[in-house]
Protein backbone atom coordinates (compact mmCIF):
# COMPACT_ATOMS: atom_id res chain seq x y z
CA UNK A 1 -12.05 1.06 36.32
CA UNK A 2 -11.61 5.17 36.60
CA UNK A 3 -9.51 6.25 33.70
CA UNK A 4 -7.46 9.57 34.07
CA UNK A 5 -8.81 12.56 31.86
CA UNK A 6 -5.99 12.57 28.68
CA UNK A 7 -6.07 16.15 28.01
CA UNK A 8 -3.44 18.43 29.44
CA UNK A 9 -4.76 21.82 28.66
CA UNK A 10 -1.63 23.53 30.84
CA UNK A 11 0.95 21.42 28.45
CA UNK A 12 -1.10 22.39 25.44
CA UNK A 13 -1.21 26.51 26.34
CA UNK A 14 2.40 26.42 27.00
CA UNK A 15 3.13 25.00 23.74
CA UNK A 16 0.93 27.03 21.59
CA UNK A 17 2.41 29.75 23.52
CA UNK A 18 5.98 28.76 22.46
CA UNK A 19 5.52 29.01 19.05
CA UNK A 20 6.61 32.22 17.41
CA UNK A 21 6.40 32.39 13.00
CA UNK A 22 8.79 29.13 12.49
CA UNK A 23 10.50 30.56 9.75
CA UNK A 24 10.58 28.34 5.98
CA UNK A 25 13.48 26.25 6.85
CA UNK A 26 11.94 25.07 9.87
CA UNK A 27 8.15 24.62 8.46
CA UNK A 28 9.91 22.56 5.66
CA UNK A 29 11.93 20.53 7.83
CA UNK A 30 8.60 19.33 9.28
CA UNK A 31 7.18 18.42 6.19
CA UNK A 32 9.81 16.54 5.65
CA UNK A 33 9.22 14.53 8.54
CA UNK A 34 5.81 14.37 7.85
CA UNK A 35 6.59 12.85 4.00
CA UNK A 36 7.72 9.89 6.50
CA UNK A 37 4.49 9.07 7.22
CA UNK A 38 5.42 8.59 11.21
CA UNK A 39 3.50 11.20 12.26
CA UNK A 40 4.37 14.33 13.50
CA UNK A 41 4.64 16.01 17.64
CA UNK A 42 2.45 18.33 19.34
CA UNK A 43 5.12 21.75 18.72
CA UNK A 44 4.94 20.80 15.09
CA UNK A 45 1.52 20.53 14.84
CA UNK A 46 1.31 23.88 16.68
CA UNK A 47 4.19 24.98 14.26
CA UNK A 48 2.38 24.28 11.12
CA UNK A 49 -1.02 25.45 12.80
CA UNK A 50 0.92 28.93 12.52
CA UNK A 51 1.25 28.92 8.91
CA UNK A 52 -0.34 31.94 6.84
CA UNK A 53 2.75 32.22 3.93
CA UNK A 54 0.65 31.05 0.64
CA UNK A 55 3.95 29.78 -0.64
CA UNK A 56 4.59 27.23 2.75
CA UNK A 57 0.77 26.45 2.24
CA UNK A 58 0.98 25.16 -0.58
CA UNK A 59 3.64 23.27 0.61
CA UNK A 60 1.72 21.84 3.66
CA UNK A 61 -1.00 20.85 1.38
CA UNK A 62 1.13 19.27 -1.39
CA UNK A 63 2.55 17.25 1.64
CA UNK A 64 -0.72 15.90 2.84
CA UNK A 65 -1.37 15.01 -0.39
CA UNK A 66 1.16 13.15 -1.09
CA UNK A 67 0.70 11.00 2.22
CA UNK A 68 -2.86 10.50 1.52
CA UNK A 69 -1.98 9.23 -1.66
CA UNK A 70 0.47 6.92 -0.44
CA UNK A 71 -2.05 5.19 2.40
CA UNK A 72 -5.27 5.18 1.16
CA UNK A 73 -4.47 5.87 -2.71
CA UNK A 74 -7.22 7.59 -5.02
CA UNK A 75 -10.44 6.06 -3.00
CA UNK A 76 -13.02 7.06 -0.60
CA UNK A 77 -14.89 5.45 1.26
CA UNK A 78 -18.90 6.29 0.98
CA UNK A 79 -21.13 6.06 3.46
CA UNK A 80 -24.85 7.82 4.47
CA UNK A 81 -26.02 8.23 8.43
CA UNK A 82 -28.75 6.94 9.70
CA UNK A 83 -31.03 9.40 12.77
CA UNK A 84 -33.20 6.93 14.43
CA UNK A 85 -34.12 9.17 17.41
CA UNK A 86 -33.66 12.84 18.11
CA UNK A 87 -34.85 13.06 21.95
CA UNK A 88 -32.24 13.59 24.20
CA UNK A 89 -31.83 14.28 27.40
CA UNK A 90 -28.97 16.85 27.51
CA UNK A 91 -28.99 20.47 27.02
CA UNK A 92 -26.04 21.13 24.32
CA UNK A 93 -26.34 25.02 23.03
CA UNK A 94 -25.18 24.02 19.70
CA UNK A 95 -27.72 21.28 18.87
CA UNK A 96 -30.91 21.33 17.79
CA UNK A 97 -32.16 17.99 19.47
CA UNK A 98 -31.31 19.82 22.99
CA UNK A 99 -33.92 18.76 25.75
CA UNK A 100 -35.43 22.03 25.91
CA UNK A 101 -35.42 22.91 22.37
CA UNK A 102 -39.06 23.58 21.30
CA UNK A 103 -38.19 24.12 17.99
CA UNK A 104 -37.79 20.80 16.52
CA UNK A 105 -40.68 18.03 16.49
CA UNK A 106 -39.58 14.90 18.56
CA UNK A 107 -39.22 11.30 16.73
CA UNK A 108 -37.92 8.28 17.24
CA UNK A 109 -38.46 5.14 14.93
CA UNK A 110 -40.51 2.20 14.97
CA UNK A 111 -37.90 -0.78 14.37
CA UNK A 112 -40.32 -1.43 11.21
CA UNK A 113 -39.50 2.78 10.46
CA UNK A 114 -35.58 1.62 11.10
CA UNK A 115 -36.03 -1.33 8.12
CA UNK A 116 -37.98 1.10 6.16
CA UNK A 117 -35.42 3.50 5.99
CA UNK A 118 -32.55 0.75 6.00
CA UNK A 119 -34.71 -0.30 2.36
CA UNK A 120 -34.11 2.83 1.23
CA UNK A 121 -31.11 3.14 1.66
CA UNK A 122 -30.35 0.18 0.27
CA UNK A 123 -31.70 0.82 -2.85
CA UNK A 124 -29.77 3.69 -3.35
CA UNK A 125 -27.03 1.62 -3.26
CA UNK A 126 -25.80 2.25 0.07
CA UNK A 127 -23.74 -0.49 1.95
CA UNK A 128 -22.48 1.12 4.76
CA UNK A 129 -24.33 3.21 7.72
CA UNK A 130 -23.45 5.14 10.46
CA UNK A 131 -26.25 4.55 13.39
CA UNK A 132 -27.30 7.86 15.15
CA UNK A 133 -29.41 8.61 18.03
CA UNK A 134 -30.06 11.28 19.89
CA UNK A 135 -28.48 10.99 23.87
CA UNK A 136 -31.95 9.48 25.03
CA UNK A 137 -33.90 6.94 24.14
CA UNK A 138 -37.45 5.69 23.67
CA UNK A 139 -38.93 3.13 27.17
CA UNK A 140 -36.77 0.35 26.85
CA UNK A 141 -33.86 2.53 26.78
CA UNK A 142 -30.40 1.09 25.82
CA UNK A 143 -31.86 -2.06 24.55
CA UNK A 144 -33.57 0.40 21.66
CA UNK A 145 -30.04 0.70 19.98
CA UNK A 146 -29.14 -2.57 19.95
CA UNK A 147 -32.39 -3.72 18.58
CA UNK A 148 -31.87 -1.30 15.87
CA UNK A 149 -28.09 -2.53 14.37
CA UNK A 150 -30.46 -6.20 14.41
CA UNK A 151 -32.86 -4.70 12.54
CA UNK A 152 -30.59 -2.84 10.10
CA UNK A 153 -28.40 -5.98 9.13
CA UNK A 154 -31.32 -8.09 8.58
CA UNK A 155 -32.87 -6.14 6.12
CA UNK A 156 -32.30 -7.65 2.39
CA UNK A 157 -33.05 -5.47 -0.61
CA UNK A 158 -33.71 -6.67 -4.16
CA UNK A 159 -31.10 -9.47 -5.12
CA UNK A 160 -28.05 -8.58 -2.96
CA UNK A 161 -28.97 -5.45 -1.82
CA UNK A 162 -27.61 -4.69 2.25
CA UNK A 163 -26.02 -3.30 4.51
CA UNK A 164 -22.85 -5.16 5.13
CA UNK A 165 -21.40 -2.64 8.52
CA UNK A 166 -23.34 -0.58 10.74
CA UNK A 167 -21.13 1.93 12.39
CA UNK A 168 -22.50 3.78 15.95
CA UNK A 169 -22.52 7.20 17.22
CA UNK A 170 -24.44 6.62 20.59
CA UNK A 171 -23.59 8.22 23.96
CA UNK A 172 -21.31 7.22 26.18
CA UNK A 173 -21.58 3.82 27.55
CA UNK A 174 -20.69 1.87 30.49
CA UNK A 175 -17.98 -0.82 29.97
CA UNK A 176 -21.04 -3.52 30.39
CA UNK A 177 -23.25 -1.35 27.67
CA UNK A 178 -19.99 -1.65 25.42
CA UNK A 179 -19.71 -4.98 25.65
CA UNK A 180 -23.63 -5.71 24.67
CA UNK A 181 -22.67 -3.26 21.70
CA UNK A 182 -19.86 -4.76 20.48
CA UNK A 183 -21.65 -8.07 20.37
CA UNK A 184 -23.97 -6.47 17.86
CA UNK A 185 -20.89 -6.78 15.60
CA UNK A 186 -20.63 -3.15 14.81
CA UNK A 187 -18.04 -1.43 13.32
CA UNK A 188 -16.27 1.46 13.88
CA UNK A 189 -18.47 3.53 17.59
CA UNK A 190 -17.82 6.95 16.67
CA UNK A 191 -18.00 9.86 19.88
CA UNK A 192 -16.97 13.32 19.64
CA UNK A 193 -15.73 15.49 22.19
CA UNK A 194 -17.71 18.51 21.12
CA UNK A 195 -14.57 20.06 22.42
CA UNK A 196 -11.91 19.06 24.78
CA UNK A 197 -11.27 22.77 26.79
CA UNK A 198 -12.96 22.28 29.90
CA UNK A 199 -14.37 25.78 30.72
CA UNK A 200 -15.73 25.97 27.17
CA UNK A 201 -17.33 23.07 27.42
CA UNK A 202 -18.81 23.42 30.64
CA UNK A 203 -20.43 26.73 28.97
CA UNK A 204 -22.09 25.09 26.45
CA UNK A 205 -23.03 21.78 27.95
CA UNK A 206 -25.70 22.90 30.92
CA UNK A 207 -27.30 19.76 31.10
CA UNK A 208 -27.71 16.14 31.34
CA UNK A 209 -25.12 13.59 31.58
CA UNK A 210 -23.21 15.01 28.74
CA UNK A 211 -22.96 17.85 31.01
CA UNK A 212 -19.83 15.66 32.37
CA UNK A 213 -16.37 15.84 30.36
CA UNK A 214 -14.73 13.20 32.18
CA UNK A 215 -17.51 10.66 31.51
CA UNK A 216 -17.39 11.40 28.08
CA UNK A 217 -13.53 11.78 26.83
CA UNK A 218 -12.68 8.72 28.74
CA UNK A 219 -15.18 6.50 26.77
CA UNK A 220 -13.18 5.88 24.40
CA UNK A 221 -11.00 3.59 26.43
CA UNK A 222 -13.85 1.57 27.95
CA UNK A 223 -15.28 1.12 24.49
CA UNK A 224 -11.77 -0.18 23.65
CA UNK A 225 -11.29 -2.23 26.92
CA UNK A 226 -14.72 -3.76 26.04
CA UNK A 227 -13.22 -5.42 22.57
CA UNK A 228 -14.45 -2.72 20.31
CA UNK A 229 -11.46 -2.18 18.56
CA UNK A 230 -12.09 0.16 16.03
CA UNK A 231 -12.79 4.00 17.47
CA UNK A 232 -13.86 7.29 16.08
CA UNK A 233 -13.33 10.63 17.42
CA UNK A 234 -13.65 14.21 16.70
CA UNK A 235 -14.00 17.71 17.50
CA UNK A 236 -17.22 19.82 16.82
CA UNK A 237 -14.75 22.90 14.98
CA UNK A 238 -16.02 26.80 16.14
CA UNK A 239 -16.40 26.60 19.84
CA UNK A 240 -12.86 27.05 20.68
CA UNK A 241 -10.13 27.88 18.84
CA UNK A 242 -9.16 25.25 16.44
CA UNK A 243 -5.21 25.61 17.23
CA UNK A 244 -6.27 24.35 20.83
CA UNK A 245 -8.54 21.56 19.51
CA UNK A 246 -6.34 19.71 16.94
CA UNK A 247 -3.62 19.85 20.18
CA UNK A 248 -5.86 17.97 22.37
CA UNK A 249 -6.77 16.13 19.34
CA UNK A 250 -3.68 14.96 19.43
CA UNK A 251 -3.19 14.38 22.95
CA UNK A 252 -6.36 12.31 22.94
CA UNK A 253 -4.83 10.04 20.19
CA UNK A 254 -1.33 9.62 21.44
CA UNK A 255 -3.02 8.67 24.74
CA UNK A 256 -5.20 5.75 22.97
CA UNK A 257 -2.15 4.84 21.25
CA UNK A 258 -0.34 4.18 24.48
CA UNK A 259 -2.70 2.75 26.58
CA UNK A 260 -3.87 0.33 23.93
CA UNK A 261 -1.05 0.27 20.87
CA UNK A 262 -3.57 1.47 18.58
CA UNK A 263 -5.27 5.55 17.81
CA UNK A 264 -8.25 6.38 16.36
CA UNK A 265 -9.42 4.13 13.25
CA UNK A 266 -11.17 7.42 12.05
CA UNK A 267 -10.86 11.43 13.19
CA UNK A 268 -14.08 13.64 11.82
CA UNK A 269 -13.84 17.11 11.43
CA UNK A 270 -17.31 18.57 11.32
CA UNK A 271 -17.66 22.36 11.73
CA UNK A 272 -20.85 24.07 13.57
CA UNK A 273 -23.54 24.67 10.97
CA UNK A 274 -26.76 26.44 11.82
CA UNK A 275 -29.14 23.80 13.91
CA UNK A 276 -33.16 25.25 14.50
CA UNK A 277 -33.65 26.43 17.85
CA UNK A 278 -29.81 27.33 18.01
CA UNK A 279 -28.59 31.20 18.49
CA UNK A 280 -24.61 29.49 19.32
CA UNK A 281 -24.88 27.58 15.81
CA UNK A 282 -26.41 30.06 13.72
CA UNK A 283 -22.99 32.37 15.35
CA UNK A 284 -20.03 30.33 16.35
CA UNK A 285 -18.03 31.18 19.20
CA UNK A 286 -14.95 30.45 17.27
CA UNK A 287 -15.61 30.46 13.96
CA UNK A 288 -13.09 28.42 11.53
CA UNK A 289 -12.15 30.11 8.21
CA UNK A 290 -12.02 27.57 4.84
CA UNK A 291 -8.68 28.42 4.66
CA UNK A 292 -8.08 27.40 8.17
CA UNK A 293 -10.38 24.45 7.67
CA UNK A 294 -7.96 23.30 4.93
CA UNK A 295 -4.89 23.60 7.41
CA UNK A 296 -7.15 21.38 10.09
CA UNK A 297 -7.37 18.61 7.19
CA UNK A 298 -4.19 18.16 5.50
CA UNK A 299 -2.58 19.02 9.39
CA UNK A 300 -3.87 15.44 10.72
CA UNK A 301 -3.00 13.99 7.45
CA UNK A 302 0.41 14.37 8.26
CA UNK A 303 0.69 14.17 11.95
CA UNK A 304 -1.85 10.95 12.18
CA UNK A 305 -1.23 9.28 8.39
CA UNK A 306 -2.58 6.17 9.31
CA UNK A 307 -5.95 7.28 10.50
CA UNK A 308 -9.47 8.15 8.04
CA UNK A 309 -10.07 11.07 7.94
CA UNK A 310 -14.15 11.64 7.39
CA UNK A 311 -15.58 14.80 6.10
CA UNK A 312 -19.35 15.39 6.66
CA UNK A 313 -22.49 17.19 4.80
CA UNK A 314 -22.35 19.81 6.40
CA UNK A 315 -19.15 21.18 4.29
CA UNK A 316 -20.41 22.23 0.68
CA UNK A 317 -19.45 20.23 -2.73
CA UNK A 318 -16.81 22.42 -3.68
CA UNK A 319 -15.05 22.48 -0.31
CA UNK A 320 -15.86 18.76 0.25
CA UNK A 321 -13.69 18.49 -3.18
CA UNK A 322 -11.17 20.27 -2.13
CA UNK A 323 -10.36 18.44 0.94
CA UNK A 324 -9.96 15.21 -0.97
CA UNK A 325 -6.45 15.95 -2.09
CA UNK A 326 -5.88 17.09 1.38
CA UNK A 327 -6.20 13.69 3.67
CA UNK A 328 -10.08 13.23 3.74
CA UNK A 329 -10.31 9.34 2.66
CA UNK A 330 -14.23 8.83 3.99
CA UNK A 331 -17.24 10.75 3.11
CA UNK A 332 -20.68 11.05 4.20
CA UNK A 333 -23.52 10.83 1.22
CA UNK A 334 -26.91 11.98 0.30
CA UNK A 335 -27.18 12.53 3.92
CA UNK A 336 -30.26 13.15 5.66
CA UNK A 337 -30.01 14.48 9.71
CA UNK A 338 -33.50 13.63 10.75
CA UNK A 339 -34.89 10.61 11.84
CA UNK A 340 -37.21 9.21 8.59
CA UNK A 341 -35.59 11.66 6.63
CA UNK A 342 -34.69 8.99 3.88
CA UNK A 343 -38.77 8.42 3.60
CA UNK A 344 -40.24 11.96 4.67
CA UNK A 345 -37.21 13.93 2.72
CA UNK A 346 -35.40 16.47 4.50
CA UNK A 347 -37.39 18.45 7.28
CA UNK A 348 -35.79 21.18 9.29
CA UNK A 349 -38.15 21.07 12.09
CA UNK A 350 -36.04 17.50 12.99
CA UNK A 351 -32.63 17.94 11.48
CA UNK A 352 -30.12 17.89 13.91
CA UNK A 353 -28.33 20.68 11.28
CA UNK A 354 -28.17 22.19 8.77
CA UNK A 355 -26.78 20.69 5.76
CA UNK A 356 -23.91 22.37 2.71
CA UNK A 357 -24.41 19.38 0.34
CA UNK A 358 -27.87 17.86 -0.74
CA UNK A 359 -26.64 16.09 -3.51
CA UNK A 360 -28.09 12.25 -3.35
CA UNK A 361 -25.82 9.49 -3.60
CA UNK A 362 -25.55 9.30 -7.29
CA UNK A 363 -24.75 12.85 -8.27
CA UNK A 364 -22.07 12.33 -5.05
CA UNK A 365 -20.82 8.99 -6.74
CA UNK A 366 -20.30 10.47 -10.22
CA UNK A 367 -19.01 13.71 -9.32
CA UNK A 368 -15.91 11.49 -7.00
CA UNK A 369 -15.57 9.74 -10.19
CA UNK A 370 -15.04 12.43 -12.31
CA UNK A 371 -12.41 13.85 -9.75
CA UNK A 372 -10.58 10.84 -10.45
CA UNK A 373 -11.49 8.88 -7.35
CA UNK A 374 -12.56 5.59 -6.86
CA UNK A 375 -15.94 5.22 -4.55
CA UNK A 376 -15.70 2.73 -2.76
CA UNK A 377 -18.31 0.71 -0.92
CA UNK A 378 -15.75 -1.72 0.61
CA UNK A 379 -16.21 -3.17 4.16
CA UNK A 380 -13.90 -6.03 4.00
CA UNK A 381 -11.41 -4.68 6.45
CA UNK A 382 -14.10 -5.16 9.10
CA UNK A 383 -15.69 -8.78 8.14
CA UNK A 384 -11.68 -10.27 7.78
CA UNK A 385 -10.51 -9.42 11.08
CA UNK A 386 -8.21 -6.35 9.52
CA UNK A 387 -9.37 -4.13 12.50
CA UNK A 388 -7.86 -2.53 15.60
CA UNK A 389 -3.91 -3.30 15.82
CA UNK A 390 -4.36 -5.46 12.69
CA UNK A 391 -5.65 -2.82 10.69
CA UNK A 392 -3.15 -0.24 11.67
CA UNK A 393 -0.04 -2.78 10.85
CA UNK A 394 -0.99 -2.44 7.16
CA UNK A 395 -2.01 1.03 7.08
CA UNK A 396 1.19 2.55 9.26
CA UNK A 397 3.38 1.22 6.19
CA UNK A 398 0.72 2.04 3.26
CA UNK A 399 0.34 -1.79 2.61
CA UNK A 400 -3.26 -1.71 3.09
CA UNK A 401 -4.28 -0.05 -0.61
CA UNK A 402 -3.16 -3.85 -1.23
CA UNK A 403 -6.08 -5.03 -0.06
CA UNK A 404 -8.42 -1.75 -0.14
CA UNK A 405 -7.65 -1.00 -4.56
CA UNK A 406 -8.77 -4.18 -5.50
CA UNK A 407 -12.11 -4.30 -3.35
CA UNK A 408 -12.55 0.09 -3.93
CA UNK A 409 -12.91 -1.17 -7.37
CA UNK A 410 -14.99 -4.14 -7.08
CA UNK A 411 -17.38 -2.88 -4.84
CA UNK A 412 -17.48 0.54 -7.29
CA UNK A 413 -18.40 -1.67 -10.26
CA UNK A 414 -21.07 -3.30 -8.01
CA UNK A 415 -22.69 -0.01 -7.51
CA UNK A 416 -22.27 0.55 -10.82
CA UNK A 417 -24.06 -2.12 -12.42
CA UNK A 418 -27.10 -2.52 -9.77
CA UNK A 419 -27.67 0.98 -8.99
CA UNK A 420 -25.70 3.83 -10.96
CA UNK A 421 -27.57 5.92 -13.69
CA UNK A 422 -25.95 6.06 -17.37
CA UNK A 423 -24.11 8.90 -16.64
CA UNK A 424 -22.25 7.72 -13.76
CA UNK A 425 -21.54 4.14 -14.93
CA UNK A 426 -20.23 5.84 -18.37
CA UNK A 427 -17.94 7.63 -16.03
CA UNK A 428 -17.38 4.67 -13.37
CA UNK A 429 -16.60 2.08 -15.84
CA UNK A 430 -14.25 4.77 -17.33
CA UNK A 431 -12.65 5.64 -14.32
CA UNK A 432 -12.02 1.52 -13.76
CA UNK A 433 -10.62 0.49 -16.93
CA UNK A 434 -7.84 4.07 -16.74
CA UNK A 435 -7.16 3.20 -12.84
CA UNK A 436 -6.68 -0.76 -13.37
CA UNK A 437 -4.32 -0.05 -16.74
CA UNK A 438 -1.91 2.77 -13.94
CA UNK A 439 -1.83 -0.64 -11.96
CA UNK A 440 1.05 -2.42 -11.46
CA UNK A 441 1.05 -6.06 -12.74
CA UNK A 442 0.61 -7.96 -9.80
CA UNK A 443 -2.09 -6.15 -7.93
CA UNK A 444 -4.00 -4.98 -11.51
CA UNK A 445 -4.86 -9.09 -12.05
CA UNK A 446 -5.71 -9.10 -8.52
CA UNK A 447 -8.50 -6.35 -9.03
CA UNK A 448 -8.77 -7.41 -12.39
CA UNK A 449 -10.26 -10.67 -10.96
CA UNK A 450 -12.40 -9.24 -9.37
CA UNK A 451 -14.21 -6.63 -11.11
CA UNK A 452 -14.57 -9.90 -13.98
CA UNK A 453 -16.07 -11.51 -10.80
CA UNK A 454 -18.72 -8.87 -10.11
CA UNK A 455 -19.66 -8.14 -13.78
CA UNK A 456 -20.42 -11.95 -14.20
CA UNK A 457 -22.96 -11.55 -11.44
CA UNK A 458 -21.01 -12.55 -8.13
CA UNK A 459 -21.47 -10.20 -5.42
CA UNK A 460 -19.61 -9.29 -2.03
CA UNK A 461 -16.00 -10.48 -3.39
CA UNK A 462 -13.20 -9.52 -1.25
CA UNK A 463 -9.66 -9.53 -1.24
């Protein structure tokens, strides 16, 4: 089936071109909407995109955090990626595994590398990954990925110890090749755009199939025609300008919406960083100020409430922090962007780029905790059925912290008492006992239940 491209670059130029300096009453009469938690058009996104008054800024962000805190509450949602190949076949300017880049060493894992590095993970504490692979792969080809989610859930570390999801950001597949993958009982499959206007991406994408931008932005919906219900997408921030990005963004997610009744289950926002071999990454065409980078953030949290929002290592500690309060509800940890980077350590001569945090998992854990947010290891949603239009039923009205409190905290204590250090379970077990006594009655001897349940030795309980 031949989808139609969803991005209407003339629609999206006319409307950024429309907008003027809203003035206050205007800007606050979108917040307002946006407090509703039913999302927000593409002129008001543009609208707020305008904003520069630190007053109305303030404004914006109080509003974004105010809906993340109604949806997904005080948690995030921790998980590490895991590079099991960097050849590829394409010839991306940005990237460091491009074809022709001689600048990088080439790798890709042994399936006994893949459990190696699943171990290690593992006993970090670590119960959720997100698969990576470079756009090529090793002689069997396709079949390599598939192997590799096998081998990754059938690892088993010391006494419960695993990984309970594997999440997948592969190239684009044919509807057949989704189908195979979604048997693998992934997760979330995760594919960014790079960026969605045409010319720029032609000029930055010379070669290999990624070369094609139909191909790619209409994979989503053959992922999602294949069963996979749960999609991520994204934008790869600095090679246009942003304003046009988060307006295709949007275009992109209103289209999934209609064609299948359900957007994105998560939207990443990952900025170029400086990649080896890389003169566009090491000088963006398009570079994206903090400031603005804080607009991009608490902007989606209002016009697409329901979705996770994930927020990479490449972003440093303090501006990872920041961008808590602002709609990020997923986070990346103790991330390493080479393949056997968990075993060799971090080696720039196969990173796909360079990273802002290298914090490892614990330091990330306790430092969330301190913040006054619960980590949360959870993949219930995924292993109960609450996925796709299911998922988005509960999250649409902010009825899923019901389900996602209780397990944040359970699978927190877990991490606590198998792998945090004394400082961070002094601070975890703090943060539990203050967060379960702000509970109200009903769901505090719901979590209550089963935080008792963990610390008596159960593992994996789920509401």
């Amino acid at each position: 089936m031949t989808h139609p491209t969803p991005i209407d670059e003339t629609a999206i130029q006319a409307t950024l071109e429309s907008i003027s300096h809203p003035d206050s009453a205007r800007i606050r009469a979108i917040l307002e909407k946006g407090l509703l938690m039913k999302g927000l058009e593409l002129k008001e996104v543009a609208e707020l995109s305008s904003l520069s008054d630190p007053e109305l800024l303030g404004e914006l962000f109080a509003a974004a955090r105010k809906v993340k805190d109604e949806i997904y509450g005080k948690r995030l949602v921790i998980f590490a990626p895991l590079y099991i190949s960097n050849l590829c076949a394409n010839e991306c300017l940005y990237c460091a595994f491009r074809a022709r880049n001689t600048a990088i060493k080439r790798r890709a894992l042994t399936q006994a590398e893949i459990a190696e590095e699943t171990r290690i993970l593992i006993r970090q504490g670590h119960k959720r990954v997100l698969l990576v692979a470079g756009e090529s792969y090793p002689r069997e080809g396709f079949s390599y990925v598939l192997k590799s989610i096998e081998t990754v859930y059938g690892v088993r570390g010391e006494g419960a110890g695993e990984i309970r999801r594997v999440n997948v950001n592969v190239a684009p597949l044919t509807s057949d090749e989704f189908k195979l993958l979604k048997a693998t009982n992934i997760g979330t499959y995760q594919l960014f755009q790079e960026t969605y206007h045409r010319n720029t991406y032609k000029s930055v994408h010379l070669a290999g199939k990624k070369a094609d931008y139909d191909w790619r932005v209409t994979a989503p919906d053959r992922a999602m025609e294949a069963g996979i219900n749960d999609i991520g997408i994204g934008v790869l921030f600095g090679l246009c300008d942003w304003r046009f990005e988060i307006l295709a963004l949007m275009q992109h997610i209103r289209h999934l919406e209609k064609e299948f009744g359900v957007g994105p289950h998560t939207v990443s926002v990952p900025r170029l960083e400086p990649a080896a071999g890389s003169d566009t990454a090491h000088h963006p065409p398009k570079p994206v100020s903090d400031v603005d980078f804080r607009k991009i953030v608490a902007i989606l949290r209002l016009a697409v409430p329901y979705t996770g929002i994930i927020m990479s290592t490449r972003e440093t500690a303090s501006l990872r922090r920041e961008t808590f309060a602002l709609g990020v509800s997923q986070i990346s940890a103790g991330s390493r962007t080479n393949p056997g980077g968990y075993g060799d350590g971090e080696q720039e001569d196969r990173s796909q780029f360079s990273l802002g945090d290298h914090r490892d998992l614990d330091e990330v854990v306790r430092d969330v905790a301190e913040l006054g947010y619960i980590p949360s290891f959870c993949t219930g949603c995924y292993r109960l059925g609450r996925t796709g239009a299911d998922f988005m039923d509960l999250a649409k009205p902010g009825d899923i912290k019901h389900h996602c409190d209780p397990n944040a905290l359970s699978t927190f204590e877990e991490y606590l008492l198998d792998y945090g250090s004394p400082a961070t379970r002094a601070v975890g077990e703090k943060l539990i006992t203050t967060t379960l006594a702000s509970m109200e009655p009903k769901q505090r001897a719901i979590s209550q239940k089963l935080v008792d349940q963990v610390r008596a030795g159960k593992r994996d309980v789920l509401c």
